[in-house]
PDB file of N, CA and C in Angstrom:
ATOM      1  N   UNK A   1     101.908 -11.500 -55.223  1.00  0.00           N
ATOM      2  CA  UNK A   1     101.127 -12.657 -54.856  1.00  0.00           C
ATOM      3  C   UNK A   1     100.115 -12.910 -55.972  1.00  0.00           C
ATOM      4  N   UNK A   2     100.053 -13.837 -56.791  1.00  0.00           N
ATOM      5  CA  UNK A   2      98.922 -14.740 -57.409  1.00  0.00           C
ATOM      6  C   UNK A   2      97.502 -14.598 -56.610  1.00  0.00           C
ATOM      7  N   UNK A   3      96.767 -14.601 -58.054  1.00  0.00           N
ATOM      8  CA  UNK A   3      95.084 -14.637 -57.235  1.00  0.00           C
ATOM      9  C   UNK A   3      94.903 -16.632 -56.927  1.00  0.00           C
ATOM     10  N   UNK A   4      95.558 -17.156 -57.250  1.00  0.00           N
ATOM     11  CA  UNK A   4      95.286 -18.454 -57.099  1.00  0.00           C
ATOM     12  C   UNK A   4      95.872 -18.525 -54.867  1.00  0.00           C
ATOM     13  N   UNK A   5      97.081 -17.963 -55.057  1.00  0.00           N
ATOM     14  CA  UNK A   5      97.827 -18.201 -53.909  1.00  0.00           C
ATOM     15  C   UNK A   5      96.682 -17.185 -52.841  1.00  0.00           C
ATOM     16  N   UNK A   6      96.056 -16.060 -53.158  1.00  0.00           N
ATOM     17  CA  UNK A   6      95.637 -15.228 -52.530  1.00  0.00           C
ATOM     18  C   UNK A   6      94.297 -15.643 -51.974  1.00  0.00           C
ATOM     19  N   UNK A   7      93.731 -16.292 -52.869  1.00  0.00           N
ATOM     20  CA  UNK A   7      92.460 -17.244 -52.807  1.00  0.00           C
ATOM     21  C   UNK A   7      92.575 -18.213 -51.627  1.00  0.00           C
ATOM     22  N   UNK A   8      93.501 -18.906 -52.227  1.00  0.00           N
ATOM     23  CA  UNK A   8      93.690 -19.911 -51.000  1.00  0.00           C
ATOM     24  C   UNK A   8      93.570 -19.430 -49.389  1.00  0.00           C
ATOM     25  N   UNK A   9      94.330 -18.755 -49.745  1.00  0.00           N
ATOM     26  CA  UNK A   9      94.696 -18.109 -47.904  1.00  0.00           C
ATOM     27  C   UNK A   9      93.258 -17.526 -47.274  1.00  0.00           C
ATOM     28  N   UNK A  10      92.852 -16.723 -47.929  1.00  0.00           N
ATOM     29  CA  UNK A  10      91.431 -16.397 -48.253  1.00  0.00           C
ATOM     30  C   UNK A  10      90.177 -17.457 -47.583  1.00  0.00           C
ATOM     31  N   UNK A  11      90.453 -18.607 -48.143  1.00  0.00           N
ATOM     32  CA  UNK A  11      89.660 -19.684 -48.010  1.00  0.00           C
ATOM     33  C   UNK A  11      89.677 -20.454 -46.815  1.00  0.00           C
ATOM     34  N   UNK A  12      91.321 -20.487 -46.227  1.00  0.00           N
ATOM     35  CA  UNK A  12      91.599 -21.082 -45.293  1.00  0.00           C
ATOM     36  C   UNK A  12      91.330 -20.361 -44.239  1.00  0.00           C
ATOM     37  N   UNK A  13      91.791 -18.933 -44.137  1.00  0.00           N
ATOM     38  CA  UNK A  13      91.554 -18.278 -43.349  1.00  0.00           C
ATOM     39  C   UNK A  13      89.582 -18.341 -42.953  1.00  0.00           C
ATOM     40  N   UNK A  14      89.088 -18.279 -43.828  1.00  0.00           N
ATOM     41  CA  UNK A  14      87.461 -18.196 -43.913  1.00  0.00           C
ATOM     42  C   UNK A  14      87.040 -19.771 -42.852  1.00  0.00           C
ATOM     43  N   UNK A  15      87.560 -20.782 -42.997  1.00  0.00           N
ATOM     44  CA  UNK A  15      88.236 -21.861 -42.989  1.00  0.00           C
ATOM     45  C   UNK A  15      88.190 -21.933 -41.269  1.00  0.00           C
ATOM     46  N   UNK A  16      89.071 -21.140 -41.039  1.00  0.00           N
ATOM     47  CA  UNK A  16      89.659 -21.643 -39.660  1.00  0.00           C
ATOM     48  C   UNK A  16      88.700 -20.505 -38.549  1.00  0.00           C
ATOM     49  N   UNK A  17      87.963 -19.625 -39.285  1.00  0.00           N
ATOM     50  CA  UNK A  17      87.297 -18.798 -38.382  1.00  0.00           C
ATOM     51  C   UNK A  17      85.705 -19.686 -38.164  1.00  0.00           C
ATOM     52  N   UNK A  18      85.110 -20.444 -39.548  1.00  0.00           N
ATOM     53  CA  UNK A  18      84.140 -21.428 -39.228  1.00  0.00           C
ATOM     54  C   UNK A  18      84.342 -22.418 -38.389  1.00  0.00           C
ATOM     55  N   UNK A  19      85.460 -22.633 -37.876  1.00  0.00           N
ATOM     56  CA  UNK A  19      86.107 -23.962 -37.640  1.00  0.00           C
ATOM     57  C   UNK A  19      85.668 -23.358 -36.195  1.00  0.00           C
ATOM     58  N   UNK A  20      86.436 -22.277 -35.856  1.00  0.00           N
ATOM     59  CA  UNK A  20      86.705 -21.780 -34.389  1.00  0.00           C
ATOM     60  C   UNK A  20      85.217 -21.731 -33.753  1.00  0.00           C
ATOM     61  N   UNK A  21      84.177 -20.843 -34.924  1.00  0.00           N
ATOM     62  CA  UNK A  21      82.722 -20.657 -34.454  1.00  0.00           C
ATOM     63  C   UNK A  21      82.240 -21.891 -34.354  1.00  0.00           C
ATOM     64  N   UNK A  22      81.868 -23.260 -35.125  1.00  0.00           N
ATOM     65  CA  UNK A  22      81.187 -24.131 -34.356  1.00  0.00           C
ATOM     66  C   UNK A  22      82.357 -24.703 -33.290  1.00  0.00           C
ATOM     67  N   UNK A  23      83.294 -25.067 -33.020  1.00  0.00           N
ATOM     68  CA  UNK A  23      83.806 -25.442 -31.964  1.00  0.00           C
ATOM     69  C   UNK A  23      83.394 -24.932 -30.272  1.00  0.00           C
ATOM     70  N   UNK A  24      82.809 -23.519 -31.002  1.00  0.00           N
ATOM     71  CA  UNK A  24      82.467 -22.419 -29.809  1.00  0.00           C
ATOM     72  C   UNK A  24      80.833 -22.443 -29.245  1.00  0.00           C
ATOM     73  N   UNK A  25      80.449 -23.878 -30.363  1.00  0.00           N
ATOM     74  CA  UNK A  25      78.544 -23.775 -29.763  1.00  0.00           C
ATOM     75  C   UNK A  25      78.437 -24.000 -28.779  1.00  0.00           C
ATOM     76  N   UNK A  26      77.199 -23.264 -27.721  1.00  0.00           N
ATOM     77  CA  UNK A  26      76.883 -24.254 -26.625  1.00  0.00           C
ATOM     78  C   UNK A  26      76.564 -25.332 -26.523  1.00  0.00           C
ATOM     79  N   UNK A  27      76.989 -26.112 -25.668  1.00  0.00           N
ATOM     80  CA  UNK A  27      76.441 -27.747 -25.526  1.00  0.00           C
ATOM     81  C   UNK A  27      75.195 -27.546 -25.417  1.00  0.00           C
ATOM     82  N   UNK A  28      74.963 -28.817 -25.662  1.00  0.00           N
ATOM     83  CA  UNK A  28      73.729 -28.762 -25.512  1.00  0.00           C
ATOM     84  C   UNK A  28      72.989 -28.873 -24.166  1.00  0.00           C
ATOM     85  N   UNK A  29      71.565 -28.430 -23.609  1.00  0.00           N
ATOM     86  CA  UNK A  29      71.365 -28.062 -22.164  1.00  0.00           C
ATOM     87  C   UNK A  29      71.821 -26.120 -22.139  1.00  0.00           C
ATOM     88  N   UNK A  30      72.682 -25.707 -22.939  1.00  0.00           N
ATOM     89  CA  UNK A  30      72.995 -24.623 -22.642  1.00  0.00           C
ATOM     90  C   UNK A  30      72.491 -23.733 -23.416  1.00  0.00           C
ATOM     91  N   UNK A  31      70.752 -23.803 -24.022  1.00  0.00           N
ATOM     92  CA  UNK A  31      70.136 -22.546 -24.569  1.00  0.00           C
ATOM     93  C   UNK A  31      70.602 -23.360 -25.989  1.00  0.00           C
ATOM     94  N   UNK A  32      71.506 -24.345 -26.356  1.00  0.00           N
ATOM     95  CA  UNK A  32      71.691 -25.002 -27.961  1.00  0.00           C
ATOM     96  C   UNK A  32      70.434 -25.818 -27.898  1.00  0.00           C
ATOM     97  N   UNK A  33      69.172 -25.676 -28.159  1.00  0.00           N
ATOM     98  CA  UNK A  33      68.121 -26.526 -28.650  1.00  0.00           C
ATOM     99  C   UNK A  33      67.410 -26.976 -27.884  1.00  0.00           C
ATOM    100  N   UNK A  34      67.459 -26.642 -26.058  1.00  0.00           N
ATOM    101  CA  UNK A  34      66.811 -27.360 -25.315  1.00  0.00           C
ATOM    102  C   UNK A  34      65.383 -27.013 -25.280  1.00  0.00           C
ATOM    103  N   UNK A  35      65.197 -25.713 -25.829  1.00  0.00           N
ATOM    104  CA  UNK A  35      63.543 -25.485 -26.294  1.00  0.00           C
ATOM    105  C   UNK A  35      63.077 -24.242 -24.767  1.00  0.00           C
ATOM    106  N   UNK A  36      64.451 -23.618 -23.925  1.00  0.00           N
ATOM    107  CA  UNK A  36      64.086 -22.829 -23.026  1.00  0.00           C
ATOM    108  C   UNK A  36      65.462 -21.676 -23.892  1.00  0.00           C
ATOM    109  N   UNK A  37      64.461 -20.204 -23.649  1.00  0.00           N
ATOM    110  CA  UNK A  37      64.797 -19.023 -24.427  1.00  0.00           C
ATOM    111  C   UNK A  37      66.561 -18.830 -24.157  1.00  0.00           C
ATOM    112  N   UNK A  38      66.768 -18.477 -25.535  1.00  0.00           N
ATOM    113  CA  UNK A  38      68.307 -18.339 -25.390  1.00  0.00           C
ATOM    114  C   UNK A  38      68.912 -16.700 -24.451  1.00  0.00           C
ATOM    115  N   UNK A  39      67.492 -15.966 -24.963  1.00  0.00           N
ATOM    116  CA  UNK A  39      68.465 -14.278 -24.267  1.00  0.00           C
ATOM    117  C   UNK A  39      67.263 -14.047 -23.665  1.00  0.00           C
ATOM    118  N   UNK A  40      67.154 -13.652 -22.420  1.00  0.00           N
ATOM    119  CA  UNK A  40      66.365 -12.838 -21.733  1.00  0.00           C
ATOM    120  C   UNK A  40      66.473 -11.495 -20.936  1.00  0.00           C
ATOM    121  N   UNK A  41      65.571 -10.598 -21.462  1.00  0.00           N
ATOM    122  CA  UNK A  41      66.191  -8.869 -20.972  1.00  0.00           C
ATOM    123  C   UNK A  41      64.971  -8.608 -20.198  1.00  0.00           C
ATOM    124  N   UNK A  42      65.501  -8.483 -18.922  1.00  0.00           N
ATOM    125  CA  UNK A  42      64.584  -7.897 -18.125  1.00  0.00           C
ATOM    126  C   UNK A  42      64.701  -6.341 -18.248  1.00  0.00           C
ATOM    127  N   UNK A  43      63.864  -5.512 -18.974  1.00  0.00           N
ATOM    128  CA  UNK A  43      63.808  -4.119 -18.572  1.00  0.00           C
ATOM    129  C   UNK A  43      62.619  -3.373 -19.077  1.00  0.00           C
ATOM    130  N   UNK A  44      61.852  -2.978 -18.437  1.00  0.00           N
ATOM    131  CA  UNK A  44      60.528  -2.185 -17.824  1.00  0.00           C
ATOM    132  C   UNK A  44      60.451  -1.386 -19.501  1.00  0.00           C
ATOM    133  N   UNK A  45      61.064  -0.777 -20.014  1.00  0.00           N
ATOM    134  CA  UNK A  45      61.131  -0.070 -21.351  1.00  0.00           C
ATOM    135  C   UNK A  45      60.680  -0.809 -22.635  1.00  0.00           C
ATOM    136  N   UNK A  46      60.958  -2.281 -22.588  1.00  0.00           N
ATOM    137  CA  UNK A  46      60.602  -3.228 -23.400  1.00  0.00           C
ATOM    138  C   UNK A  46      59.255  -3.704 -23.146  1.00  0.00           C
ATOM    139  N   UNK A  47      58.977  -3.839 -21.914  1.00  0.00           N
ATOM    140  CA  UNK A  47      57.869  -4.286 -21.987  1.00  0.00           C
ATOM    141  C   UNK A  47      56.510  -3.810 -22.112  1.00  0.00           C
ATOM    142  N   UNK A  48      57.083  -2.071 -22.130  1.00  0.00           N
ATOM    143  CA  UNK A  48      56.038  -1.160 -22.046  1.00  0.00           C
ATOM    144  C   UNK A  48      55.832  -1.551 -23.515  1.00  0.00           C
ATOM    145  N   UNK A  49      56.748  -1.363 -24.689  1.00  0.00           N
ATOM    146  CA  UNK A  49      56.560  -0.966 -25.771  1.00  0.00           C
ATOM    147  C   UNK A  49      55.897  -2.337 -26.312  1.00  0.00           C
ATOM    148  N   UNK A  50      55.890  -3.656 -25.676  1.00  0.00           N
ATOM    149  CA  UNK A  50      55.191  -5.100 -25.831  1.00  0.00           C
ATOM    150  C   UNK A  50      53.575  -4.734 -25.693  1.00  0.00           C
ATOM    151  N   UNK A  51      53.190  -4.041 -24.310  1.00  0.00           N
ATOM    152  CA  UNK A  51      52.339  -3.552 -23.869  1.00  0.00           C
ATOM    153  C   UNK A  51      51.515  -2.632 -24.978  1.00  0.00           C
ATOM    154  N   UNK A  52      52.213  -1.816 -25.471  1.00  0.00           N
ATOM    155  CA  UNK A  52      51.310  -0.833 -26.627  1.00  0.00           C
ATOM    156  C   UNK A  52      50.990  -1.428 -27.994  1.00  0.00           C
ATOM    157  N   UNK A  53      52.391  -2.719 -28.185  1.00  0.00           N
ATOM    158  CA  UNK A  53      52.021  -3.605 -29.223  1.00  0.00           C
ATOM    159  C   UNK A  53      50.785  -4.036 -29.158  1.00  0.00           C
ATOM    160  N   UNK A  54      50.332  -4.509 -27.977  1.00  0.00           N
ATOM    161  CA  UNK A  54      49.550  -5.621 -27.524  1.00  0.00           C
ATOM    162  C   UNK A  54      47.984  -4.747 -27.623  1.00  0.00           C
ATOM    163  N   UNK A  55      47.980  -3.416 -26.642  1.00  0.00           N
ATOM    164  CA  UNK A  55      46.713  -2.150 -27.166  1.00  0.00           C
ATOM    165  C   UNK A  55      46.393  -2.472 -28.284  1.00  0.00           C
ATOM    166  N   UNK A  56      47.827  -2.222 -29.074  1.00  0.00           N
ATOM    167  CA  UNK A  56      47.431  -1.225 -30.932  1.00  0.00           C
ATOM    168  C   UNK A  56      46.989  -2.355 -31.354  1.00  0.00           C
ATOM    169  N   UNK A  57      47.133  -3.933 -31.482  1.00  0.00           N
ATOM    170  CA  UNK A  57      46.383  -5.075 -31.945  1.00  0.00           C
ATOM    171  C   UNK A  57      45.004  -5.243 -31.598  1.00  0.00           C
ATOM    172  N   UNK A  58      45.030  -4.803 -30.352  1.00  0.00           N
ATOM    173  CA  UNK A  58      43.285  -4.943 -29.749  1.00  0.00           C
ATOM    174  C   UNK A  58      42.801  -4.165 -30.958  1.00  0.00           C
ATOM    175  N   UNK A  59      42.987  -2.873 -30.577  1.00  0.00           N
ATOM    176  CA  UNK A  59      42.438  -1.565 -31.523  1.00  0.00           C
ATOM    177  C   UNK A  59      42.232  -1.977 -32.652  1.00  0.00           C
ATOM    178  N   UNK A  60      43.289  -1.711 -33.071  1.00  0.00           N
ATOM    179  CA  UNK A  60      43.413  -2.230 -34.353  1.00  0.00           C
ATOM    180  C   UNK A  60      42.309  -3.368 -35.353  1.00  0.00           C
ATOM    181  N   UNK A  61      42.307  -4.490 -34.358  1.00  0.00           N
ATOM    182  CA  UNK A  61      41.700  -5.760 -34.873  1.00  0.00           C
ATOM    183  C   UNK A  61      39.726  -5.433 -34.780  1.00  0.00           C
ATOM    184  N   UNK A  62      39.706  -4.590 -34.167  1.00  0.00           N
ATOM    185  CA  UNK A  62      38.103  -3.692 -33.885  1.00  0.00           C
ATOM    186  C   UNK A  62      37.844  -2.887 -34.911  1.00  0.00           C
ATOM    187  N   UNK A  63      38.789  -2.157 -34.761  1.00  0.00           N
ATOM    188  CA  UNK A  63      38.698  -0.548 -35.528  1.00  0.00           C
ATOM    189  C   UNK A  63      39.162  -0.464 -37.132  1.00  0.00           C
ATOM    190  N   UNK A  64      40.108  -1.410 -37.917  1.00  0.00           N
ATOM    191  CA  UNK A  64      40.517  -1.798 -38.555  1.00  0.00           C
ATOM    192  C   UNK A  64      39.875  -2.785 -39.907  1.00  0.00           C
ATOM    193  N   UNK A  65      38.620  -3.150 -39.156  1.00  0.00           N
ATOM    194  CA  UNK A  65      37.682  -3.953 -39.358  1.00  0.00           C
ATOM    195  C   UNK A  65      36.533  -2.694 -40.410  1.00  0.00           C
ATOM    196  N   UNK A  66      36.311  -1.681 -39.950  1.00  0.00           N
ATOM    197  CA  UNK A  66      35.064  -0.963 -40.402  1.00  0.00           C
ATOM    198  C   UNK A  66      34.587  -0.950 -42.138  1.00  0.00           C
ATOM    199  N   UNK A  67      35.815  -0.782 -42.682  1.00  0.00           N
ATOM    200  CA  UNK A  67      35.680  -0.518 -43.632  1.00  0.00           C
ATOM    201  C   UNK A  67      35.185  -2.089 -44.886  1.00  0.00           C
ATOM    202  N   UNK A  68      36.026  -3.105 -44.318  1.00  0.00           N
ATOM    203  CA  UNK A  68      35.547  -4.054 -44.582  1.00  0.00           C
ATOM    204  C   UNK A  68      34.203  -4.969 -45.163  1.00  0.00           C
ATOM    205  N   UNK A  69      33.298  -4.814 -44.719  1.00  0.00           N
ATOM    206  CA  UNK A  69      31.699  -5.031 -44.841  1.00  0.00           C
ATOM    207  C   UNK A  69      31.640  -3.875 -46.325  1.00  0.00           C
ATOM    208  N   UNK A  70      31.669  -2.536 -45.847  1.00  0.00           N
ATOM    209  CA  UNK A  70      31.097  -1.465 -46.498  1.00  0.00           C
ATOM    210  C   UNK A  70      31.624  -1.372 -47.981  1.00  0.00           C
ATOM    211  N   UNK A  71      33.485  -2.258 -48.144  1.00  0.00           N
ATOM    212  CA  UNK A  71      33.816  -2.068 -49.556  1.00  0.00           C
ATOM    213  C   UNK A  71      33.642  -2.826 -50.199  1.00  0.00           C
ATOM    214  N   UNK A  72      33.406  -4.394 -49.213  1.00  0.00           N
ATOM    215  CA  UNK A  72      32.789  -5.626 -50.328  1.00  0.00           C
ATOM    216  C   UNK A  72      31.375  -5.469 -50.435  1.00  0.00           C
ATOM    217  N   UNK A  73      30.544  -4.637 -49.780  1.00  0.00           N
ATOM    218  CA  UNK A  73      28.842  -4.706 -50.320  1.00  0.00           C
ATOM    219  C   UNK A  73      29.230  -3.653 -51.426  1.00  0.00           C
ATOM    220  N   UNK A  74      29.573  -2.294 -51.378  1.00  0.00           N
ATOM    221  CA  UNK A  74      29.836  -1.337 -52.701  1.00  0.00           C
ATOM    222  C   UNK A  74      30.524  -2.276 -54.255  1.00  0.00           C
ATOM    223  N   UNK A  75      31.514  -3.265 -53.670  1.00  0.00           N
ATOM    224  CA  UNK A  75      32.102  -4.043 -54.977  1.00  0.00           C
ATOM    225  C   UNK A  75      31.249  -4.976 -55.581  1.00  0.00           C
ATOM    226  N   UNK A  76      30.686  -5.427 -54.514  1.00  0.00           N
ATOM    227  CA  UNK A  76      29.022  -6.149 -54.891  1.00  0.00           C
ATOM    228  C   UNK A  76      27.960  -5.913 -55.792  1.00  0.00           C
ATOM    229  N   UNK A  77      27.493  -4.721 -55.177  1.00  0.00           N
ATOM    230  CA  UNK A  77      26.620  -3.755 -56.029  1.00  0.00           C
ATOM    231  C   UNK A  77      26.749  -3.269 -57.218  1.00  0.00           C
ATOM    232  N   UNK A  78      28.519  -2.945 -57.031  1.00  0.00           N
ATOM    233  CA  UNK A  78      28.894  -1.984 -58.490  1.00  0.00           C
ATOM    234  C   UNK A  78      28.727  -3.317 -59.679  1.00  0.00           C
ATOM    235  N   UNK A  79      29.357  -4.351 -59.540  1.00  0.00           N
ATOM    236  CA  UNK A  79      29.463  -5.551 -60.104  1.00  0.00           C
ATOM    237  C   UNK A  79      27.923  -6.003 -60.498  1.00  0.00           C
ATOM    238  N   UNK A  80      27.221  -6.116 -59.863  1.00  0.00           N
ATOM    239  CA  UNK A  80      25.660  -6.839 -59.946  1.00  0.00           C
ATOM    240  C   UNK A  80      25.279  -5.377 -60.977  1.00  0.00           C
ATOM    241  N   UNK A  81      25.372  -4.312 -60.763  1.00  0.00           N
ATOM    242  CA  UNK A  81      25.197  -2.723 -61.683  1.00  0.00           C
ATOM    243  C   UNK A  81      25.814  -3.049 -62.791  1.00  0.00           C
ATOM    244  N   UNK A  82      26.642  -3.490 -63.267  1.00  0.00           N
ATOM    245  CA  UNK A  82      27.691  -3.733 -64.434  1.00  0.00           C
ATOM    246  C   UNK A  82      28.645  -2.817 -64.436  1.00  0.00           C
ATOM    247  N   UNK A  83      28.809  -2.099 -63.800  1.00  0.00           N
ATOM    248  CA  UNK A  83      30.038  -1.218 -63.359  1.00  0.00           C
ATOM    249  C   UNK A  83      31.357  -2.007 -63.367  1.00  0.00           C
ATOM    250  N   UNK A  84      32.688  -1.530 -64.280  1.00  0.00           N
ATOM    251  CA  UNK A  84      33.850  -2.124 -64.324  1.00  0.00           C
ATOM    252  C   UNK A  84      34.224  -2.152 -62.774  1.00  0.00           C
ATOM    253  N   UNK A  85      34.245  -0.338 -62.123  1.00  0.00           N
ATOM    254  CA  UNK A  85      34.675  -0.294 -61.010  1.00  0.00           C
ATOM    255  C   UNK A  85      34.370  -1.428 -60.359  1.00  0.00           C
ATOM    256  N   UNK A  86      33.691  -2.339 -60.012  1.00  0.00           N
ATOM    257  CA  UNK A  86      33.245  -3.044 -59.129  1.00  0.00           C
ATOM    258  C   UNK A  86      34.347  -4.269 -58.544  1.00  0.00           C
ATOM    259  N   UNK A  87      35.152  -4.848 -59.653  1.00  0.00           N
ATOM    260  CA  UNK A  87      36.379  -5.275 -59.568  1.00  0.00           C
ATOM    261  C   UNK A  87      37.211  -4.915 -58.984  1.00  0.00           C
ATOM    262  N   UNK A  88      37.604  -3.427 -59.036  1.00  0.00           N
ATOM    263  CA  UNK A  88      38.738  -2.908 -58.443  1.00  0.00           C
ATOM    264  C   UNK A  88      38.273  -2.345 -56.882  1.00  0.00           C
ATOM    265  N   UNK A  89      37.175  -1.994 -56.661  1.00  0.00           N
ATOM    266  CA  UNK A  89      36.699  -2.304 -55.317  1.00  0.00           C
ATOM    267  C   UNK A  89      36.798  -3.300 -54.766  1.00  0.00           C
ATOM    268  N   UNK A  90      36.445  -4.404 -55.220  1.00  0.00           N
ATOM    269  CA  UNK A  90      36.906  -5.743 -54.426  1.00  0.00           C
ATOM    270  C   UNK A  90      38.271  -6.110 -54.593  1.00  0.00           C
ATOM    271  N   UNK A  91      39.326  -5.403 -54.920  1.00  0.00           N
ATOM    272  CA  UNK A  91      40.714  -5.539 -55.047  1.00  0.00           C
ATOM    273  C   UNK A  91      41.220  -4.618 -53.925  1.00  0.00           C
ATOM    274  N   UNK A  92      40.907  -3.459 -53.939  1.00  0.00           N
ATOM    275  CA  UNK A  92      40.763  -2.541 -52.540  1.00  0.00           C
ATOM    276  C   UNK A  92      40.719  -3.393 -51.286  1.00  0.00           C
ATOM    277  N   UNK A  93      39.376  -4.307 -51.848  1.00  0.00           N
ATOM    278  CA  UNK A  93      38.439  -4.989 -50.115  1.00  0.00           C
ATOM    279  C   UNK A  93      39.884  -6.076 -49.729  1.00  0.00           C
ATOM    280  N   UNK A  94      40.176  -6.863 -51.147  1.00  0.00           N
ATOM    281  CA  UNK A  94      41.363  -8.025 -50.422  1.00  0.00           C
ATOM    282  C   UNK A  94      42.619  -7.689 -50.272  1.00  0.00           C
ATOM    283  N   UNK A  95      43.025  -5.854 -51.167  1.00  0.00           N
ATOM    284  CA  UNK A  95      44.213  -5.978 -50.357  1.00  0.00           C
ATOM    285  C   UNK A  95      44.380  -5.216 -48.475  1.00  0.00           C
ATOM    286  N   UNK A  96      43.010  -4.180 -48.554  1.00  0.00           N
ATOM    287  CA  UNK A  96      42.799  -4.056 -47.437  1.00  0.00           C
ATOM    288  C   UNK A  96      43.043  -5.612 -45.957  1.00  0.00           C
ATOM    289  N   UNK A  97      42.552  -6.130 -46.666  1.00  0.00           N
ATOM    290  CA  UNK A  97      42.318  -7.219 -45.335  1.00  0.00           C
ATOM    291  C   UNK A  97      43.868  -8.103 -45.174  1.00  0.00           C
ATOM    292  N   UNK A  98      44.662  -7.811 -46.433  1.00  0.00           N
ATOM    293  CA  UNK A  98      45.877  -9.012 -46.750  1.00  0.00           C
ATOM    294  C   UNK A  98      46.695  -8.273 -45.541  1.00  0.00           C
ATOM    295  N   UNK A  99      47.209  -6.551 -46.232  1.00  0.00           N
ATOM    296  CA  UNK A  99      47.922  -5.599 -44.995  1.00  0.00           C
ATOM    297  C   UNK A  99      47.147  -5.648 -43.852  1.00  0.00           C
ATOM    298  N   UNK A 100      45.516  -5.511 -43.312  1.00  0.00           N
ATOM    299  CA  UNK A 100      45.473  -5.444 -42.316  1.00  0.00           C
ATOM    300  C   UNK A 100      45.811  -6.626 -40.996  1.00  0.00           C
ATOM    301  N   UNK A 101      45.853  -8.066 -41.815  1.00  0.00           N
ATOM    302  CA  UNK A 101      46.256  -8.988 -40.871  1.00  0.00           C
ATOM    303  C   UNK A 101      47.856  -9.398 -41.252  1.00  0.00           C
ATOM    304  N   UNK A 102      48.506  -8.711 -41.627  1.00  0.00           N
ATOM    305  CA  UNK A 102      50.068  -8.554 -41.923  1.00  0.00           C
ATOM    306  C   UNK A 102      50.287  -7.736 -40.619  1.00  0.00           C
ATOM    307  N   UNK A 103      49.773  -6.628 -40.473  1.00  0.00           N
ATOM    308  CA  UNK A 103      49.888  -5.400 -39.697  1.00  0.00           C
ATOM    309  C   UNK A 103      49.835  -5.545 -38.494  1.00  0.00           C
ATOM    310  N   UNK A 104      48.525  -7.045 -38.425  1.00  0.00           N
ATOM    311  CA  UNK A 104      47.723  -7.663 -36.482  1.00  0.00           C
ATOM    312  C   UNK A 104      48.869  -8.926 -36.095  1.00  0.00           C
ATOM    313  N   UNK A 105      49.194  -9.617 -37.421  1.00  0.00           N
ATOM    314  CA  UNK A 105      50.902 -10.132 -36.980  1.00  0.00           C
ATOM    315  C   UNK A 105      51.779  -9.883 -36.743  1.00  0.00           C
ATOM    316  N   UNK A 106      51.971  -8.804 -37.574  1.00  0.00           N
ATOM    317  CA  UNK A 106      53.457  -8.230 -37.013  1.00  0.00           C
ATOM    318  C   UNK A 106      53.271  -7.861 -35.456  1.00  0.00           C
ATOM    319  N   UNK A 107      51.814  -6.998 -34.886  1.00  0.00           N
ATOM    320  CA  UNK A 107      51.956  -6.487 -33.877  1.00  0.00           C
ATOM    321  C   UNK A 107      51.782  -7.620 -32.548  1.00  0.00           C
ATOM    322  N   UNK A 108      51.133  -8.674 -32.802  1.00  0.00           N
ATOM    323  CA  UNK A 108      51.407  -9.577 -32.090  1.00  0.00           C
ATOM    324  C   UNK A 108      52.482 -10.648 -32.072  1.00  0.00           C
ATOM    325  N   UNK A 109      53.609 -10.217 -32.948  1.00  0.00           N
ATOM    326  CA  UNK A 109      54.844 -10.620 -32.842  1.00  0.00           C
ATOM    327  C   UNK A 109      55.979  -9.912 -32.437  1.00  0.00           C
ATOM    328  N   UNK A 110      55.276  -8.478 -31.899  1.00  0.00           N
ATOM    329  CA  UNK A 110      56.241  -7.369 -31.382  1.00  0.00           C
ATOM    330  C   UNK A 110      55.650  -7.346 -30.045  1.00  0.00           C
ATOM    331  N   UNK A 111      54.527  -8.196 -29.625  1.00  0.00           N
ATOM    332  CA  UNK A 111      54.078  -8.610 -28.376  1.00  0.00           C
ATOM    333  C   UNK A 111      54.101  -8.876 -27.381  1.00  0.00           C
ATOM    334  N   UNK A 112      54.288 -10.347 -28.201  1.00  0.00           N
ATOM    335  CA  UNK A 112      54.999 -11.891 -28.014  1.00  0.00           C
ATOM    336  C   UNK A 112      56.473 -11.615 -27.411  1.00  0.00           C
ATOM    337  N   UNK A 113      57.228 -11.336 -28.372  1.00  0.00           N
ATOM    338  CA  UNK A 113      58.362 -10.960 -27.859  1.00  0.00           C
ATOM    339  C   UNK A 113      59.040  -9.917 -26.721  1.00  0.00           C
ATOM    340  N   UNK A 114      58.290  -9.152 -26.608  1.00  0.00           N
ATOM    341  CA  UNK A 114      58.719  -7.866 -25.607  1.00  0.00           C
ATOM    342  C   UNK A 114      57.798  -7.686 -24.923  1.00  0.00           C
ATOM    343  N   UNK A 115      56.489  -8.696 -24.181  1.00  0.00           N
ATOM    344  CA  UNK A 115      56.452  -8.634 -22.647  1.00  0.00           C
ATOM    345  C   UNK A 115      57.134  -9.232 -21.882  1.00  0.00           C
TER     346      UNK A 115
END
């Protein structure tokens, strides 16, 4: 068999399995776009772990916080001192805060989803 002939079949075949999958969407009304959730799992295990999401964000968004104040007044100081360090302290302070509200999204998107 030819890579030209092998291709083809290849293609068609690829072809007739796209063909089959949208033929197979739900109508619409049926979870296709009506704006009400497509899968819903009721089970007590999920929602616990929504539940601790939902804690560790509280916590988190409190406790997570401390250091904040204390590394931009030190980057402050060092800077107003003429200290190089003082830069890279305030590089500390913004990537601290970039991961820590990466960290309060993610967990209120592991929330959201699994109560």
């Amino acid at each position: 068999m030819t890579f030209e002939k092998e291709w083809a079949e290849l293609r068609a075949a690829a072809a007739e399995r796209r063909s089959m999958r949208l033929n197979s969407a739900p109508a619409e009304g049926d979870g296709g776009g009506s704006g009400a959730p497509d899968l819903v799992v009721n089970r007590d295990d999920l929602g616990a772990i929504g539940n601790d999401a939902c804690r560790l964000r509280t916590k988190l968004s409190k406790d997570g916080d401390h250091a904040r104040p204390a590394t931009f007044d030190a980057a402050i100081a060092l800077t107003n001192g003429n200290f190089a360090s003082g830069s890279a302290v305030l590089k500390v302070h913004d990537f601290w805060q970039t991961h820590l509200k990466t960290l309060l999204d993610s967990c209120a998107h592991i929330s959201n989803h699994l109560d």
